[in-house]
PDB file of N, CA and C in Angstrom:
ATOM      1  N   UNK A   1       9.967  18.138 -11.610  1.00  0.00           N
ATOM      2  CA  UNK A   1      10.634  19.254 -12.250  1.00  0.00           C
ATOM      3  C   UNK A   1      11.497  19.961 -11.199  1.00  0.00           C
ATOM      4  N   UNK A   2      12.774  20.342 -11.526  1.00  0.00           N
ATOM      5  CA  UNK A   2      13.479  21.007 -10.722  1.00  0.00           C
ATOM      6  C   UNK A   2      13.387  22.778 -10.500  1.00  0.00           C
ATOM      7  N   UNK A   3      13.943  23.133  -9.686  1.00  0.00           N
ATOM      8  CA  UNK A   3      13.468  24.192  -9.982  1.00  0.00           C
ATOM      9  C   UNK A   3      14.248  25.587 -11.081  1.00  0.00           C
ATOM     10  N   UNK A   4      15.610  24.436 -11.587  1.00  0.00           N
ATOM     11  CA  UNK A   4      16.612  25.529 -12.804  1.00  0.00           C
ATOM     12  C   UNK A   4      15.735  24.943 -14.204  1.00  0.00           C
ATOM     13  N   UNK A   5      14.577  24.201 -13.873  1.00  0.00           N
ATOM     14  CA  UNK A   5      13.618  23.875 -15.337  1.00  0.00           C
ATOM     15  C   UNK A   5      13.201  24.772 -16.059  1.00  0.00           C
ATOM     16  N   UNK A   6      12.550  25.927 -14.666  1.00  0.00           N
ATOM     17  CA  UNK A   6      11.884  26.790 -15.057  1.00  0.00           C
ATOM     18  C   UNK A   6      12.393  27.608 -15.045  1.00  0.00           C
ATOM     19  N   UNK A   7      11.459  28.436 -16.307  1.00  0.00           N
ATOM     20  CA  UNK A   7      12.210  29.604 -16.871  1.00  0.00           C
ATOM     21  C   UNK A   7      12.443  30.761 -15.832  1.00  0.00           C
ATOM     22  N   UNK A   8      13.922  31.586 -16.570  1.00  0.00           N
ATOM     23  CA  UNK A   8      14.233  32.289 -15.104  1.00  0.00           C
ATOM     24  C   UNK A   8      13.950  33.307 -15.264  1.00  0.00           C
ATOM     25  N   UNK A   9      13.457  33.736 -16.090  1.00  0.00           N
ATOM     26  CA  UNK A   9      12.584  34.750 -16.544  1.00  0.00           C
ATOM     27  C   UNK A   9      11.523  35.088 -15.925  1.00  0.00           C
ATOM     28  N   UNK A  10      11.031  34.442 -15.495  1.00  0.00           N
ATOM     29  CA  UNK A  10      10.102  34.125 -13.538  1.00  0.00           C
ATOM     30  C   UNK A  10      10.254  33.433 -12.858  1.00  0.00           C
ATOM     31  N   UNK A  11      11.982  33.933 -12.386  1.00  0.00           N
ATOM     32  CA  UNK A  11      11.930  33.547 -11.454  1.00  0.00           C
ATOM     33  C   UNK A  11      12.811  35.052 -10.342  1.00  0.00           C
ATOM     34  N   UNK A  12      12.468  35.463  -8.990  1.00  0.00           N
ATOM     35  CA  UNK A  12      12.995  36.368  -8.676  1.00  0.00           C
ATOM     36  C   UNK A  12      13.406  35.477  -7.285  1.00  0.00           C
ATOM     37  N   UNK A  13      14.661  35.879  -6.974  1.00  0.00           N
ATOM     38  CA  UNK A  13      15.456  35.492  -5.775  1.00  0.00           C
ATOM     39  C   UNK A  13      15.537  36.461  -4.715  1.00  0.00           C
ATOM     40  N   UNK A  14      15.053  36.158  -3.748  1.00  0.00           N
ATOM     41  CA  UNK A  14      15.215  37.233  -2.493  1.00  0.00           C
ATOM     42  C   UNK A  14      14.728  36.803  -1.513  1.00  0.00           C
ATOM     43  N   UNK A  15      14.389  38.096  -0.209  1.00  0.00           N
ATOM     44  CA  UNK A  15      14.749  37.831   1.124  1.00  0.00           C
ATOM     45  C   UNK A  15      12.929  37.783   1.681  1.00  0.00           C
ATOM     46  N   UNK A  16      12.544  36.623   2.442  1.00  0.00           N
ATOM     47  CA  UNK A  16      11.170  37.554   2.695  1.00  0.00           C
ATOM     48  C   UNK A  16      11.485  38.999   3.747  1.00  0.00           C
ATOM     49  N   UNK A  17      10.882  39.302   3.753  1.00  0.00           N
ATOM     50  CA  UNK A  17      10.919  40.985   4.113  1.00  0.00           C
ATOM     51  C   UNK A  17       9.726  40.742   5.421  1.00  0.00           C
ATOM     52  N   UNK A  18       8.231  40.289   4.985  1.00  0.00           N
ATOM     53  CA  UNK A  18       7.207  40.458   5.992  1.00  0.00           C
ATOM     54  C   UNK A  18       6.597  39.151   6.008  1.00  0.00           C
ATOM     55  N   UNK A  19       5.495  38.966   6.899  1.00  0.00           N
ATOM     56  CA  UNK A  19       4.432  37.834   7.090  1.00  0.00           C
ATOM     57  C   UNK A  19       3.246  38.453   7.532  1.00  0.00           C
ATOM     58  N   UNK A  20       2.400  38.168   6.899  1.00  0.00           N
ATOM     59  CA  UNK A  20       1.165  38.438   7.439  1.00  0.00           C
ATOM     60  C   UNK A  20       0.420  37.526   7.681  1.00  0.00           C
ATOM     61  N   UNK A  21       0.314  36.577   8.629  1.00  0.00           N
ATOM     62  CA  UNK A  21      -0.625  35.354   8.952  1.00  0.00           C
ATOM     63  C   UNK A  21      -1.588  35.344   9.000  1.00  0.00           C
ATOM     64  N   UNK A  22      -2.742  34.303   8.199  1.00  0.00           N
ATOM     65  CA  UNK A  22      -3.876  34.572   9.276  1.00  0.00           C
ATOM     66  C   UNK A  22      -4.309  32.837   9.226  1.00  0.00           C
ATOM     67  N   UNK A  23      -5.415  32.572   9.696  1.00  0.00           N
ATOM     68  CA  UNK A  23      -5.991  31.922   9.864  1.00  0.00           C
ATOM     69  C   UNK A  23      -6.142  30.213   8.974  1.00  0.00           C
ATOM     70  N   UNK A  24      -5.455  30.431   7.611  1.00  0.00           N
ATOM     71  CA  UNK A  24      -5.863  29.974   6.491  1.00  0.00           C
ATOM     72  C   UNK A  24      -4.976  30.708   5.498  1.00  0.00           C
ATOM     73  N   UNK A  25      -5.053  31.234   5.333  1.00  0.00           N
ATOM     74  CA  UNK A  25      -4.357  32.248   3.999  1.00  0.00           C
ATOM     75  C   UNK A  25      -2.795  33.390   4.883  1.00  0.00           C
ATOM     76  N   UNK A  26      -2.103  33.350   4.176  1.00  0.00           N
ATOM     77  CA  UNK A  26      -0.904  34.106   4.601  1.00  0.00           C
ATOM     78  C   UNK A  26      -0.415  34.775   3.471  1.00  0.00           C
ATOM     79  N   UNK A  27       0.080  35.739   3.381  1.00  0.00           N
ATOM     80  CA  UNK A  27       0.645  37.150   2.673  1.00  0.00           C
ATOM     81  C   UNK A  27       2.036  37.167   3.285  1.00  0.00           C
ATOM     82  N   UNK A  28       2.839  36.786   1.704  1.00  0.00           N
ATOM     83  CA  UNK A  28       4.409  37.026   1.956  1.00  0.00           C
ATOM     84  C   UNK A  28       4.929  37.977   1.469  1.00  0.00           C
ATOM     85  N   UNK A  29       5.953  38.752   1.959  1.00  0.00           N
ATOM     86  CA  UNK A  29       6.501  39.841   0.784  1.00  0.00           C
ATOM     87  C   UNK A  29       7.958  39.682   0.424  1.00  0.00           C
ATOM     88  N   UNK A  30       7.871  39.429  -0.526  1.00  0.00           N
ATOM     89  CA  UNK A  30       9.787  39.005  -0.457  1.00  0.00           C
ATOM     90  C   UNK A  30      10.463  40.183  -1.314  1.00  0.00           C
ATOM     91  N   UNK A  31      11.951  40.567  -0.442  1.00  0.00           N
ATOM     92  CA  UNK A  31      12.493  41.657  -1.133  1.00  0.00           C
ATOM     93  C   UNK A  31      13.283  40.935  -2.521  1.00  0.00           C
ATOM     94  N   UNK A  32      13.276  41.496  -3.467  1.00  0.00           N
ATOM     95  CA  UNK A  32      14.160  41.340  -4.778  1.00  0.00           C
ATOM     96  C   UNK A  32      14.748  42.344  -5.480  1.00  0.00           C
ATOM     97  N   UNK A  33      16.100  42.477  -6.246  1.00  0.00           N
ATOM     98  CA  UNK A  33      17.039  43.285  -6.797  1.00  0.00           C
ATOM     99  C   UNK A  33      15.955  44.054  -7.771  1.00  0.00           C
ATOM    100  N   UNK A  34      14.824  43.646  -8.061  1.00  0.00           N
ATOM    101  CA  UNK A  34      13.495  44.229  -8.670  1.00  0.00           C
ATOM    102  C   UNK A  34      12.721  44.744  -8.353  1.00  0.00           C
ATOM    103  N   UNK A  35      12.627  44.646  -6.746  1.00  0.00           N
ATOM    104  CA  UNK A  35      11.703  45.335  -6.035  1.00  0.00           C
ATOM    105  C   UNK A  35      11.088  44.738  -4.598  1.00  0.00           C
ATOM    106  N   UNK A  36       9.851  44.736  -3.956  1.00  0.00           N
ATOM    107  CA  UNK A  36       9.378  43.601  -3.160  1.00  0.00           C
ATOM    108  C   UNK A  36       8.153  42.836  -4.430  1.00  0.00           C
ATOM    109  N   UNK A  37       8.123  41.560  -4.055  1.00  0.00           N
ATOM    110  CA  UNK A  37       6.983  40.615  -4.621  1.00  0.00           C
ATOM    111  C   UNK A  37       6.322  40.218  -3.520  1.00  0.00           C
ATOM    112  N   UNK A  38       4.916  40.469  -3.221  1.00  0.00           N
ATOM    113  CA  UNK A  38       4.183  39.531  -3.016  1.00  0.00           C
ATOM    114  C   UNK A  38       3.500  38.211  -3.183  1.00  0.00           C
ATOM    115  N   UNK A  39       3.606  37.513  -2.000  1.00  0.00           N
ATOM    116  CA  UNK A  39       2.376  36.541  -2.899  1.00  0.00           C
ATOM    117  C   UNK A  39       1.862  35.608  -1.766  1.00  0.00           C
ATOM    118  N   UNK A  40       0.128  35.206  -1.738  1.00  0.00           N
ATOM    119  CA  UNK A  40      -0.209  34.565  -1.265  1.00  0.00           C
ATOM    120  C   UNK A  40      -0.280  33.235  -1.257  1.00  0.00           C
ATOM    121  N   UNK A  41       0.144  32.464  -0.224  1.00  0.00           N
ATOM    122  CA  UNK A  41      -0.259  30.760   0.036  1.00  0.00           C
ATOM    123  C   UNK A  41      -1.168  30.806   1.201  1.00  0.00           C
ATOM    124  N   UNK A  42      -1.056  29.211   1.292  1.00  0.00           N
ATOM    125  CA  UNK A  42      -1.490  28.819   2.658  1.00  0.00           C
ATOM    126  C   UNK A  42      -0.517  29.162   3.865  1.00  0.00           C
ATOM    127  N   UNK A  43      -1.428  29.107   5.408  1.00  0.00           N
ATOM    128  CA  UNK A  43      -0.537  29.037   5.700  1.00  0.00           C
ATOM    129  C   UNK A  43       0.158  27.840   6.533  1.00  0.00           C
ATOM    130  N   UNK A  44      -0.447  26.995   6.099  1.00  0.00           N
ATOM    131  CA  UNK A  44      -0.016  25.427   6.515  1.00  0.00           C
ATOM    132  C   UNK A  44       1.444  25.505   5.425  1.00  0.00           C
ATOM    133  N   UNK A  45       1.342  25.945   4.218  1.00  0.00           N
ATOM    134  CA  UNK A  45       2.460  26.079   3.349  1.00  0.00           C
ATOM    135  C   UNK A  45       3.974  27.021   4.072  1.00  0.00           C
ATOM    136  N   UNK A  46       3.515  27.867   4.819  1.00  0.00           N
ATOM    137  CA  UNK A  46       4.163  28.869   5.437  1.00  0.00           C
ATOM    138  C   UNK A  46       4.559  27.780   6.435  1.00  0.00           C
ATOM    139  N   UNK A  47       4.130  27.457   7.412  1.00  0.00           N
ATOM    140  CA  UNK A  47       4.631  26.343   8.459  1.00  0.00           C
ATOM    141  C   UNK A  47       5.205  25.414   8.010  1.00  0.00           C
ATOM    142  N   UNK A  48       5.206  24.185   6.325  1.00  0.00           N
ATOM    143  CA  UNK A  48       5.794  23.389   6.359  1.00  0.00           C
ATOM    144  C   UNK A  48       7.221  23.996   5.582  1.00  0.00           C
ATOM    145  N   UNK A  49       7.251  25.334   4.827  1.00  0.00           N
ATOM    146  CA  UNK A  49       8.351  25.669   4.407  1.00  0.00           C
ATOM    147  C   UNK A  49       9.287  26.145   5.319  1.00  0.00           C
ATOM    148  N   UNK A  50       8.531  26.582   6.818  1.00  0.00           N
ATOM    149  CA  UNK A  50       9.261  27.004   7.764  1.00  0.00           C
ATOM    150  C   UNK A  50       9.917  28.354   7.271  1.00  0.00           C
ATOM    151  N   UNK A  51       8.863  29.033   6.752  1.00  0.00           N
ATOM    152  CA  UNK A  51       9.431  30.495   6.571  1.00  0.00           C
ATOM    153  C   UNK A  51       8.872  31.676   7.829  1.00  0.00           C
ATOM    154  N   UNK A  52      10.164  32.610   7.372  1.00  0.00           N
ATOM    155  CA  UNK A  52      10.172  33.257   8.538  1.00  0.00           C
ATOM    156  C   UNK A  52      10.589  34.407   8.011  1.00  0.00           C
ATOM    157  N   UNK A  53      10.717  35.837   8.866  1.00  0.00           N
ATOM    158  CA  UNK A  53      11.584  37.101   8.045  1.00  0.00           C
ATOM    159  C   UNK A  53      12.813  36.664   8.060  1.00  0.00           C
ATOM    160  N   UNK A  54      13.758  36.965   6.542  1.00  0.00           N
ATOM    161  CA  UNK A  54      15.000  36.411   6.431  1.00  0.00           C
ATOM    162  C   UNK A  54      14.934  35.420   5.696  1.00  0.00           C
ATOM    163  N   UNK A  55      14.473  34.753   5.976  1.00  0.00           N
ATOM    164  CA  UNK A  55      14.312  33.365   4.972  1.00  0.00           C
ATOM    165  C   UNK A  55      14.522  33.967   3.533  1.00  0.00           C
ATOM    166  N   UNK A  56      15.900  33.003   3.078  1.00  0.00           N
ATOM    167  CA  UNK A  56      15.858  33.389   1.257  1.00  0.00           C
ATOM    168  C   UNK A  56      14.822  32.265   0.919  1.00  0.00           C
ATOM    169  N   UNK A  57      14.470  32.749  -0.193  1.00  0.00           N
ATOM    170  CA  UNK A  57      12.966  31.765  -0.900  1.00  0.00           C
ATOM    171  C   UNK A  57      13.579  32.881  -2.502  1.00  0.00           C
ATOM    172  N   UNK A  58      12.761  31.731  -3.635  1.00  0.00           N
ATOM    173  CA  UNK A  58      12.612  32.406  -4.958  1.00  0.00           C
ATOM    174  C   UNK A  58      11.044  32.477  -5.256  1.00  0.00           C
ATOM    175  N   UNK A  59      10.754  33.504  -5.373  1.00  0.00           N
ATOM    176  CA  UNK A  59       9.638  33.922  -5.788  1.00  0.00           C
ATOM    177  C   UNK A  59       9.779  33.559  -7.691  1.00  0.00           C
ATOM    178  N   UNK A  60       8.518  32.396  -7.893  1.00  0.00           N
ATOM    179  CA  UNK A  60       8.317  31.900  -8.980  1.00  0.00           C
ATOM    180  C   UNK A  60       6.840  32.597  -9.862  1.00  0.00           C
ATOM    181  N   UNK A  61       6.853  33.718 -10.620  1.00  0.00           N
ATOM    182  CA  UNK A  61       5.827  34.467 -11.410  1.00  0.00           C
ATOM    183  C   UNK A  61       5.331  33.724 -12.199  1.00  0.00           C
ATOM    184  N   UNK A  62       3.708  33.165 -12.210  1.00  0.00           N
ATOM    185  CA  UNK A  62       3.221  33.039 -13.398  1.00  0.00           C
ATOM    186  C   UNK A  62       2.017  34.258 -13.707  1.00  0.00           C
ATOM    187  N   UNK A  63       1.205  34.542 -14.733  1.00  0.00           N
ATOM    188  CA  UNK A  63       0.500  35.463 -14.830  1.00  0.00           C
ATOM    189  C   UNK A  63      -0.536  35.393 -13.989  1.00  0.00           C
ATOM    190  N   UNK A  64      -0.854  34.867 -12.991  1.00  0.00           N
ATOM    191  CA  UNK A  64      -2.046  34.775 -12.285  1.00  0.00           C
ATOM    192  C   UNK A  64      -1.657  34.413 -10.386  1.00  0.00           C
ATOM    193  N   UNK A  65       0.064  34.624 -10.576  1.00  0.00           N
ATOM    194  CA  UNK A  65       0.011  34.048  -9.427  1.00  0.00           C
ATOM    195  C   UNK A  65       1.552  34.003  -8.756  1.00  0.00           C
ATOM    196  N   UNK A  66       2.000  34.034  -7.924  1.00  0.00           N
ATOM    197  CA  UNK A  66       3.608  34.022  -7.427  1.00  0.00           C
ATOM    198  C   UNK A  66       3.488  32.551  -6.416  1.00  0.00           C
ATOM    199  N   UNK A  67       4.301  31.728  -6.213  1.00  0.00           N
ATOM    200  CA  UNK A  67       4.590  30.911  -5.533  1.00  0.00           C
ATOM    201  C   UNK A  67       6.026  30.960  -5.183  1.00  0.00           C
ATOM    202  N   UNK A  68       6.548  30.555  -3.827  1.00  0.00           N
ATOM    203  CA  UNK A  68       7.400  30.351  -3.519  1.00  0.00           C
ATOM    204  C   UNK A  68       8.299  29.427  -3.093  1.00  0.00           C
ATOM    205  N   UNK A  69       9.555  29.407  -3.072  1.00  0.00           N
ATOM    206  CA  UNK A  69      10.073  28.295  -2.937  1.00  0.00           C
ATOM    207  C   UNK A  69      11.569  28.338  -1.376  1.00  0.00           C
ATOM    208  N   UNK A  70      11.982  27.485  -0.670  1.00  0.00           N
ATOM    209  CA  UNK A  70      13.045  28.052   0.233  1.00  0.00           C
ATOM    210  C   UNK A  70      13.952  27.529  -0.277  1.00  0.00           C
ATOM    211  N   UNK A  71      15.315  28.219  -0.138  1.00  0.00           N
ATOM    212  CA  UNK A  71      16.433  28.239  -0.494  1.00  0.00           C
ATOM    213  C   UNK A  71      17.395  27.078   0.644  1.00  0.00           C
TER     214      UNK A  71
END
């Protein structure tokens, strides 16, 4: 699935803003024309997306969860 499949209705485009690393789990915050979104991954996910502050990524909403993607 690509990622103009999904509906864009969740989908928010923006900047990450912060990182919070840890160990296993990482906390992203990405700025959007909506506001900031959070959302947690791994952070092996964080290392292979090679995100960083600045990095554009789209923050993808489902009801239980945000994932991200790099631009």
């Amino acid at each position: 699935m690509t990622i103009k499949a999904i509906n864009v209705r969740n989908q928010f485009k923006g900047t990450v803003k912060e990182i919070l690393e840890g160990p296993v789990l990482s906390e992203i915050d990405v700025q959007t024309a909506s506001g900031i979104v959070t959302s947690v991954i791994t952070t092996r996910s964080v290392k292979e997306l090679e995100l960083q502050v600045g990095s554009e990524v789209i923050a993808f909403v489902k009801s239980t969860e945000v994932s991200i993607a790099k631009l």
